[in-house]
Protein backbone atom coordinates (compact mmCIF):
# COMPACT_ATOMS: atom_id res chain seq x y z
CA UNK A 1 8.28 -12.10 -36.40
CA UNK A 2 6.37 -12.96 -39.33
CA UNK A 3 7.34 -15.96 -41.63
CA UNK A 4 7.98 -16.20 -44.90
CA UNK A 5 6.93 -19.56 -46.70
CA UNK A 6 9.52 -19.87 -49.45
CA UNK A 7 7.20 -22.37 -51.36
CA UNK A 8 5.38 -19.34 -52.30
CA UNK A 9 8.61 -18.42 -54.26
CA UNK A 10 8.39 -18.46 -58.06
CA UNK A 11 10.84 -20.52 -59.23
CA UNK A 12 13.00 -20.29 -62.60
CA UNK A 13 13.00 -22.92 -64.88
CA UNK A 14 16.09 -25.34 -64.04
CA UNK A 15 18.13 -24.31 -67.36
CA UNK A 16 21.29 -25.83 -65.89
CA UNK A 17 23.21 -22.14 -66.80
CA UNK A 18 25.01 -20.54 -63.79
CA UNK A 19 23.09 -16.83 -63.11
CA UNK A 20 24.72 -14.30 -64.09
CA UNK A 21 24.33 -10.24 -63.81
CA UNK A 22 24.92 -9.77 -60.33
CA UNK A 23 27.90 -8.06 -58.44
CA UNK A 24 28.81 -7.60 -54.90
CA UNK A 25 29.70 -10.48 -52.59
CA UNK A 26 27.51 -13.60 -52.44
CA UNK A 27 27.48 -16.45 -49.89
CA UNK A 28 25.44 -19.88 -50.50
CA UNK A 29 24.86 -22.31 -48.45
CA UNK A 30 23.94 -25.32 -49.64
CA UNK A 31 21.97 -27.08 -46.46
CA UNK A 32 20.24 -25.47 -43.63
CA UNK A 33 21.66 -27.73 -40.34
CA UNK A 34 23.63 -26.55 -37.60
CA UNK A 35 26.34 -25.37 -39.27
CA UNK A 36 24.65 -22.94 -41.72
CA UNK A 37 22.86 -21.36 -38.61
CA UNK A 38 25.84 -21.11 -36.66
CA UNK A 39 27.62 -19.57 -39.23
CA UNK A 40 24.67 -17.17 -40.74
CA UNK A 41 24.32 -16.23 -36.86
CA UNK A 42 27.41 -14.96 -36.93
CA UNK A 43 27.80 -13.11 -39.81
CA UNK A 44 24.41 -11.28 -38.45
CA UNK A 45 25.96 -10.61 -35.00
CA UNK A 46 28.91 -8.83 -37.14
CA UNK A 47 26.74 -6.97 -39.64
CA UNK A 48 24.52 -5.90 -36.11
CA UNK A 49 28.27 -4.55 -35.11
CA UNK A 50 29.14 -3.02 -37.55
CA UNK A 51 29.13 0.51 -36.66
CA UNK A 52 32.56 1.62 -35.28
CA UNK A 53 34.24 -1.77 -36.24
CA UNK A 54 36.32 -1.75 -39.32
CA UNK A 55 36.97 -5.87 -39.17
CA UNK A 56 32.57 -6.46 -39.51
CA UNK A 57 31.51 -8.30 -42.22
CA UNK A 58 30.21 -5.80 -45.17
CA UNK A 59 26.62 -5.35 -45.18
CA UNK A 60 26.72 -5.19 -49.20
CA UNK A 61 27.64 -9.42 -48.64
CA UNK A 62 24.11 -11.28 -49.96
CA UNK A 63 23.48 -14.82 -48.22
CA UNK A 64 21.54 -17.36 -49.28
CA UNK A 65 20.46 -20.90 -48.06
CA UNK A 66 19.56 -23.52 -50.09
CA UNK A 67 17.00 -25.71 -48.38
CA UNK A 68 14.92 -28.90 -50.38
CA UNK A 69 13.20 -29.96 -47.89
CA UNK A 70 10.66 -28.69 -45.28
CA UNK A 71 9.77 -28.03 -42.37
CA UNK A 72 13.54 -26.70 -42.04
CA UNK A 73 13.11 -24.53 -45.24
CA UNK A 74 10.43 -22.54 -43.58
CA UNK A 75 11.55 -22.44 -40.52
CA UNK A 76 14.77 -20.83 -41.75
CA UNK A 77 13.21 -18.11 -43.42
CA UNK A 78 11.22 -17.73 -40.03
CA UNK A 79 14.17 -17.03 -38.23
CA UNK A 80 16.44 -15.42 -41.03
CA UNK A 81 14.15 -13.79 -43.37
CA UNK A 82 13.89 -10.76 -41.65
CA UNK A 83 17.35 -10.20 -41.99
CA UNK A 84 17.29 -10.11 -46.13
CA UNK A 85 18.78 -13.74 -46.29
CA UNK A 86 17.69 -15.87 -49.15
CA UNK A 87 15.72 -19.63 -48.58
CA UNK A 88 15.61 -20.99 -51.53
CA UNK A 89 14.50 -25.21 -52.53
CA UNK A 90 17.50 -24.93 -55.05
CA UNK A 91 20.52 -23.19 -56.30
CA UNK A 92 18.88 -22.80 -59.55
CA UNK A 93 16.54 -20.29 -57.81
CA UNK A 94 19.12 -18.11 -56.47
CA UNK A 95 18.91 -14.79 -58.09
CA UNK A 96 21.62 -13.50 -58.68
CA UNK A 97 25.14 -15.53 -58.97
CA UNK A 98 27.20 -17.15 -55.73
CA UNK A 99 30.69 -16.13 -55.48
CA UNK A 100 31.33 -18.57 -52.26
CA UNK A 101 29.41 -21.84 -52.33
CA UNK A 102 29.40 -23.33 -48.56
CA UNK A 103 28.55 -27.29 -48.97
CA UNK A 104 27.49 -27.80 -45.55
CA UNK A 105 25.72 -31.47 -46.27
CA UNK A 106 26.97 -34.40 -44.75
CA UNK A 107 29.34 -36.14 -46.13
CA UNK A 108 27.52 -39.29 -47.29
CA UNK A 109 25.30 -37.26 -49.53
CA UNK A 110 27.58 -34.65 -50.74
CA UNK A 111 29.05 -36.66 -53.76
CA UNK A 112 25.37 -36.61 -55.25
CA UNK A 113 24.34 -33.29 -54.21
CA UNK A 114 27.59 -31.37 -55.56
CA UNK A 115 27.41 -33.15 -58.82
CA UNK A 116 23.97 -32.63 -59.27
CA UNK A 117 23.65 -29.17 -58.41
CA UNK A 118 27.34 -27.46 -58.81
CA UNK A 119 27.15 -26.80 -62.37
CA UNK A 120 24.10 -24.28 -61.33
CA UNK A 121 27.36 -22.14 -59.87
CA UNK A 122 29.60 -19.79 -61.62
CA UNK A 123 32.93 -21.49 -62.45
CA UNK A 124 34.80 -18.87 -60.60
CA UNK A 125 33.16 -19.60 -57.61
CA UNK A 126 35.18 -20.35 -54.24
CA UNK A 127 33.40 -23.38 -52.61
CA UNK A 128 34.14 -24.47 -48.99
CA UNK A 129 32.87 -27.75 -48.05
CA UNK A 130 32.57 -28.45 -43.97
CA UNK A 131 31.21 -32.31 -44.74
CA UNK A 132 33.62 -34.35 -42.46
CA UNK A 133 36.55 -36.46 -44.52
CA UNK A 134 35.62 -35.68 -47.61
CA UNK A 135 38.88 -34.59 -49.29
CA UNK A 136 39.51 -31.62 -51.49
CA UNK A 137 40.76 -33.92 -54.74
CA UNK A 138 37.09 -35.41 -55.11
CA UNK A 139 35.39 -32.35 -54.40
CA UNK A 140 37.22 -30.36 -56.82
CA UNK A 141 36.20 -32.91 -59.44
CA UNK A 142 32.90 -33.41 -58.20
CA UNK A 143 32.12 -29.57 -58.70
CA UNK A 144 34.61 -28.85 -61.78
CA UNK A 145 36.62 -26.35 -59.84
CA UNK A 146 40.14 -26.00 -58.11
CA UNK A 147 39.07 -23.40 -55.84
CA UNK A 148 38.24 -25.64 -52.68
CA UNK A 149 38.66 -24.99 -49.28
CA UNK A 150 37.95 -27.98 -46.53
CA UNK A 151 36.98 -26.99 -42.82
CA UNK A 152 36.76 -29.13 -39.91
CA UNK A 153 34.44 -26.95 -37.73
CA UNK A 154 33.15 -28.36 -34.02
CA UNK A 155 29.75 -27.55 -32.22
CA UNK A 156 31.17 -24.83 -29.83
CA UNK A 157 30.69 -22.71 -33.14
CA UNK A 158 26.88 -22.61 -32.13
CA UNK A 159 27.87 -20.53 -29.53
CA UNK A 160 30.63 -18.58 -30.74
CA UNK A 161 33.35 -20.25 -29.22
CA UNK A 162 34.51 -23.09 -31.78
CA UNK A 163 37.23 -23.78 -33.40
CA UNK A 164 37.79 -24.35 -36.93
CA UNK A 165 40.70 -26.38 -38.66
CA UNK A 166 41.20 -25.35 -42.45
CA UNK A 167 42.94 -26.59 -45.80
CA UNK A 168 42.80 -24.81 -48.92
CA UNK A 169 43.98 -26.25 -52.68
CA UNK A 170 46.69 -24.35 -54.11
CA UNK A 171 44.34 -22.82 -56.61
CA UNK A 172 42.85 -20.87 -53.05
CA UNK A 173 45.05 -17.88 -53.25
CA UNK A 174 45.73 -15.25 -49.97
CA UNK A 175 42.06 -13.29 -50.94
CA UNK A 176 40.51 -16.48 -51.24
CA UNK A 177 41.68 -17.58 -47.75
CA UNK A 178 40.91 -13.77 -46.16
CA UNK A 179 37.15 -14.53 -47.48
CA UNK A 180 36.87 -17.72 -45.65
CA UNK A 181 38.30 -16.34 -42.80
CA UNK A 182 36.20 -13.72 -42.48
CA UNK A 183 33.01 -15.68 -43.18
CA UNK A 184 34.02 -18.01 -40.65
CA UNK A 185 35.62 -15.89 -37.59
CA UNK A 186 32.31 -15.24 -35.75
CA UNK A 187 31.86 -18.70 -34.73
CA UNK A 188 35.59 -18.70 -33.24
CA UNK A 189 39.03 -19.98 -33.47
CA UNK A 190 39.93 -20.60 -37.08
CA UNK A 191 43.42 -22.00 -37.91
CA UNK A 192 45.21 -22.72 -41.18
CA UNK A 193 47.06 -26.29 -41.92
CA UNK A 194 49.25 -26.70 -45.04
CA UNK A 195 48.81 -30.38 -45.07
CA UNK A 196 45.34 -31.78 -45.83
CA UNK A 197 45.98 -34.86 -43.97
CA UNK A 198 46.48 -32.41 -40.45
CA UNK A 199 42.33 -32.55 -40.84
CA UNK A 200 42.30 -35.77 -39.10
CA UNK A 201 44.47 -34.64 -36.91
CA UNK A 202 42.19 -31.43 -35.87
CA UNK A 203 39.22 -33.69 -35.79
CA UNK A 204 40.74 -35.79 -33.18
CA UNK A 205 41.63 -32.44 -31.42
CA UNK A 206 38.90 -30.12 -31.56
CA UNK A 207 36.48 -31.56 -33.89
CA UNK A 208 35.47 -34.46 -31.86
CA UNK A 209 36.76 -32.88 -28.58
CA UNK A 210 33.95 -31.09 -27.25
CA UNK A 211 32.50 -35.42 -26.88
CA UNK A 212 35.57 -35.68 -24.65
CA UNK A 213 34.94 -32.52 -22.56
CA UNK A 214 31.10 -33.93 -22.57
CA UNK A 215 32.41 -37.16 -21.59
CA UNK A 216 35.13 -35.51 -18.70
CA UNK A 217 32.25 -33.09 -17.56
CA UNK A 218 29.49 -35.75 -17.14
CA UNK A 219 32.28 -38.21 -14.98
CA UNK A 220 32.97 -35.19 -12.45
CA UNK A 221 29.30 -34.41 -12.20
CA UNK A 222 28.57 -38.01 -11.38
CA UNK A 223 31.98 -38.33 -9.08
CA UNK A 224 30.24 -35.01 -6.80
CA UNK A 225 27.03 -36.75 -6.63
CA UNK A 226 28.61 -39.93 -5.41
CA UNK A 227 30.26 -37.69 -2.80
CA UNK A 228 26.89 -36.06 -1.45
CA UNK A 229 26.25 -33.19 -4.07
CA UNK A 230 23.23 -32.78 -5.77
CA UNK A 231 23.18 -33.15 -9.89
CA UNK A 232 22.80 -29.21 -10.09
CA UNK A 233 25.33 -28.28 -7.70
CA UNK A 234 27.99 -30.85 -9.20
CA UNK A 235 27.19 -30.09 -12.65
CA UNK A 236 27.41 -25.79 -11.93
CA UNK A 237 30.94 -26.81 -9.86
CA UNK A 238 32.32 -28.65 -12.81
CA UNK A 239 31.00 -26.43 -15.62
CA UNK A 240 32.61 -23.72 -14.22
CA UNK A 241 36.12 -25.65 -13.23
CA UNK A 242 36.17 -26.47 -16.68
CA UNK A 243 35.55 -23.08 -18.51
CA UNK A 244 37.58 -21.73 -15.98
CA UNK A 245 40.62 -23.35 -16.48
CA UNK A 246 40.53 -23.02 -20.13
CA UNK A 247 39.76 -19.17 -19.83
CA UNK A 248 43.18 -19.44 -17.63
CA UNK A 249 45.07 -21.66 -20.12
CA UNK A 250 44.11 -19.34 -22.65
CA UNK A 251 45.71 -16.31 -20.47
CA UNK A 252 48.72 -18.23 -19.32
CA UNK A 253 52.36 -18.48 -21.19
CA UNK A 254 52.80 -21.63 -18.93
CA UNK A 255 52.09 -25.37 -20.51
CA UNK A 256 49.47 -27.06 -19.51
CA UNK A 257 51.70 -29.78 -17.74
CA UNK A 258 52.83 -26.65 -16.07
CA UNK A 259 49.96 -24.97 -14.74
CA UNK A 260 48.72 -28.69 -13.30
CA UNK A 261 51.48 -28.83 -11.28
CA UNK A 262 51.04 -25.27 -10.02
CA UNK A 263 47.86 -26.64 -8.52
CA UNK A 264 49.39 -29.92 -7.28
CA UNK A 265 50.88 -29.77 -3.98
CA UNK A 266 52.97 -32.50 -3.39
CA UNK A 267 51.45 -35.15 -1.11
CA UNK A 268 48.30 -33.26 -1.38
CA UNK A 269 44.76 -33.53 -2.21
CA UNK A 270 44.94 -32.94 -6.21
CA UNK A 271 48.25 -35.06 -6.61
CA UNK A 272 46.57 -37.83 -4.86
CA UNK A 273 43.79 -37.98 -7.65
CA UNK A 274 46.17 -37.31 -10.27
CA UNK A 275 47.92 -40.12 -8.84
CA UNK A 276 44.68 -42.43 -9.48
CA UNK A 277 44.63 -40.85 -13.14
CA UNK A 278 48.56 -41.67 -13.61
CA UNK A 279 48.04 -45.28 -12.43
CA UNK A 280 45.07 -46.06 -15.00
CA UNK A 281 47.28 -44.25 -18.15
CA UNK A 282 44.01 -41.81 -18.01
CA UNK A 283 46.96 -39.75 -20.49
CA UNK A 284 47.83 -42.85 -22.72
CA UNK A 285 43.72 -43.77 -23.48
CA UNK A 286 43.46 -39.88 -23.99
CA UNK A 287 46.11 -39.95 -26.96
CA UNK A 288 44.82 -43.95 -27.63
CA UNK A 289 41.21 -42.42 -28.57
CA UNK A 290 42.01 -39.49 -30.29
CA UNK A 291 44.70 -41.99 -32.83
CA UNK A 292 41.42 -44.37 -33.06
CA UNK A 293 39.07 -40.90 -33.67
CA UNK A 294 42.12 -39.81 -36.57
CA UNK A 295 42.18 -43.41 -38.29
CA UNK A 296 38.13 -43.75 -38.33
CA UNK A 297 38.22 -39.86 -39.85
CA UNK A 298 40.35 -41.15 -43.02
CA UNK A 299 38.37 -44.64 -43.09
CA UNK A 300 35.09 -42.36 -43.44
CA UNK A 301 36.29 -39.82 -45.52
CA UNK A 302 37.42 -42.88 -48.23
CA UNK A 303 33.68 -44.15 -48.06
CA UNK A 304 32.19 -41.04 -49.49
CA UNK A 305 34.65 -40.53 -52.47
C-alpha cells in the first residue's frame, strides 16, 4: 500500500467562505481518532458490499477527514487513501462542499474547534457531533446551525458490534435522521431517543458498559485462575460465556431475569453463587454505578459549554 503524505497537498487560501460547486453526498469528519476509523471502516465494508445489496451505502457518497496534526494525518491517508477518502489539515481545504459535518473531537476541545472552523461549512449542512455531554443547544450555536444530531457511540463500534444512542434537534427532519442512520449502521446497533437528557442514560448503559463487561470479564478470569486454570484457558472460558449468552439474549423472547433462572437449579451450583452475588447487592452497586456514571455524564457535559 503506498502512502500518501497529505502535507504535499496544496492548500487554498483560508478565505473563511464555505466551498461551493459540488453535488452528490459529502461526509466530513472533523478528527481522525477511533471513532472516525470505526465509522469510515464501515462505510468501506458497505461500499465493498455493495453489489446485490440495495441497503449499501452509495458509492457516489465523498468522505473526507480533517486531520491538523501528524503523524495521525499521514497515517490515515496510509490506510484510507487508497480508497478515494480525503485527509485534509483543514476544512478549508476540502474541495468541494460537506453536506454532513461529523465533529468527532473530544469534548473539551470541541467548543474552540467548531467555532473556529464551522463557518468553513455550508449553512445547510447536517452536523453530528459524537463528543461525550456536549449538548445540542451549544453546539447549534457554536456552529450557527439547527441541524444537529448528538450520538453516544461505545468502542464495540471498532468492531462492528456497538451500539449507538441518538438525539436529533427538531430542525433534523425524517431524511436527516435516515442519513445518520445510514452513515452510522455499520458499526452496529443504533437507536433513537426523543429526549436529549436519555443520553446520559445510554451512556450509563452502553456507552460506558463495555468498562463493566471489561471489569465482569477480568473478575471471572481471575476467579478460574484462583481455582487452578491457567490465564488463557479462564480468559477463552469466560470470553466465550459472555458472548454467548448475549448472542442467546439477543435470540430469546424471555427476560433476562428469566433466562438466569432457566440456568439456576434450585439448591444447585449456579444459585449458590448467585446467592453470594444476592448477599453483596452485586444488582444494587450495578444500578448504584451506572446513576454515579449518568450524574458525572451531565456534570462533564456542563464543563465544556
Amino acid at each position: 500500500m503506498s502512502q500518501t503524505h497529505t502535507d504535499s497537498i496544496a492548500h487554498p487560501p483560508h478565505s473563511g467562505a464555505p466551498i461551493t460547486g459540488a453535488t452528490g453526498e459529502h461526509i466530513v469528519f472533523v478528527g481522525g481518532g477511533n471513532m472516525t476509523r470505526a465509522i469510515v471502516a464501515g462505510l468501506l465494508r458497505a461500499r465493498s458490499h455493495k453489489a446485490g445489496n440495495a441497503d449499501s451505502a452509495p458509492t457516489s457518497t465523498q468522505i473526507s477527514i480533517v486531520q491538523p496534526r501528524n503523524p495521525k494525518r499521514d497515517q490515515l491517508a496510509q490506510d484510507f487513501g487508497e480508497h478515494g477518502i480525503q485527509v485534509v489539515v483543514a476544512p478549508a481545504d476540502l474541495s468541494t462542499p460537506a453536506t454532513i459535518v461529523v465533529w468527532s473531537v473530544k469534548p473539551q476541545v470541541l467548543k474552540a474547534v467548531a467555532q473556529v472552523e464551522a463557518h468553513h461549512f455550508n449553512k445547510d449542512a447536517l452536523h453530528l457531533s459524537i463528543a461525550a455531554g456536549v449538548p445540542t443547544v451549544s453546539i447549534a450555536d457554536w456552529v450557527q446551525n439547527q441541524r444537529v444530531v448528538r450520538a453516544m457511540p461505545n468502542t464495540p463500534a471498532m468492531v462492528g458490534q456497538g451500539a449507538t444512542g441518538l438525539f436529533a434537534t427538531d430542525a433534523v427532519d425524517a431524511a436527516d435522521r435516515d442519513k445518520v442512520t445510514a452513515l452510522l449502521r455499520h458499526t452496529g446497533l443504533c437507536l433513537w431517543v426523543e429526549q436529549e437528557h436519555l443520553l446520559e442514560a445510554v451512556t450509563a448503559v452502553s456507552g460506558s458498559g463495555p468498562a463493566y463487561m471489561f471489569y465482569i470479564l477480568d473478575a471471572m478470569v481471575k476467579g478460574g485462575v484462583a481455582l487452578g486454570l491457567t490465564a488463557s484457558v479462564a480468559k477463552e472460558l469466560a470470553m466465550a460465556t459472555m458472548t454467548g449468552a448475549a448472542a442467546l439474549a439477543q435470540q430469546s423472547s424471555e427476560t433476562p431475569a428469566t433466562l438466569r433462572q432457566n440456568v439456576t437449579s434450585k439448591g444447585g451450583a449456579t444459585a449458590e453463587a448467585v446467592r453470594v452475588f444476592d448477599e453483596a447487592h452485586l444488582d444494587d452497586t450495578l444500578q448504584k454505578g451506572m446513576q454515579a456514571c449518568a450524574a458525572r455524564a451531565r456534570e462533564m457535559g456542563q464543563l465544556f459549554i
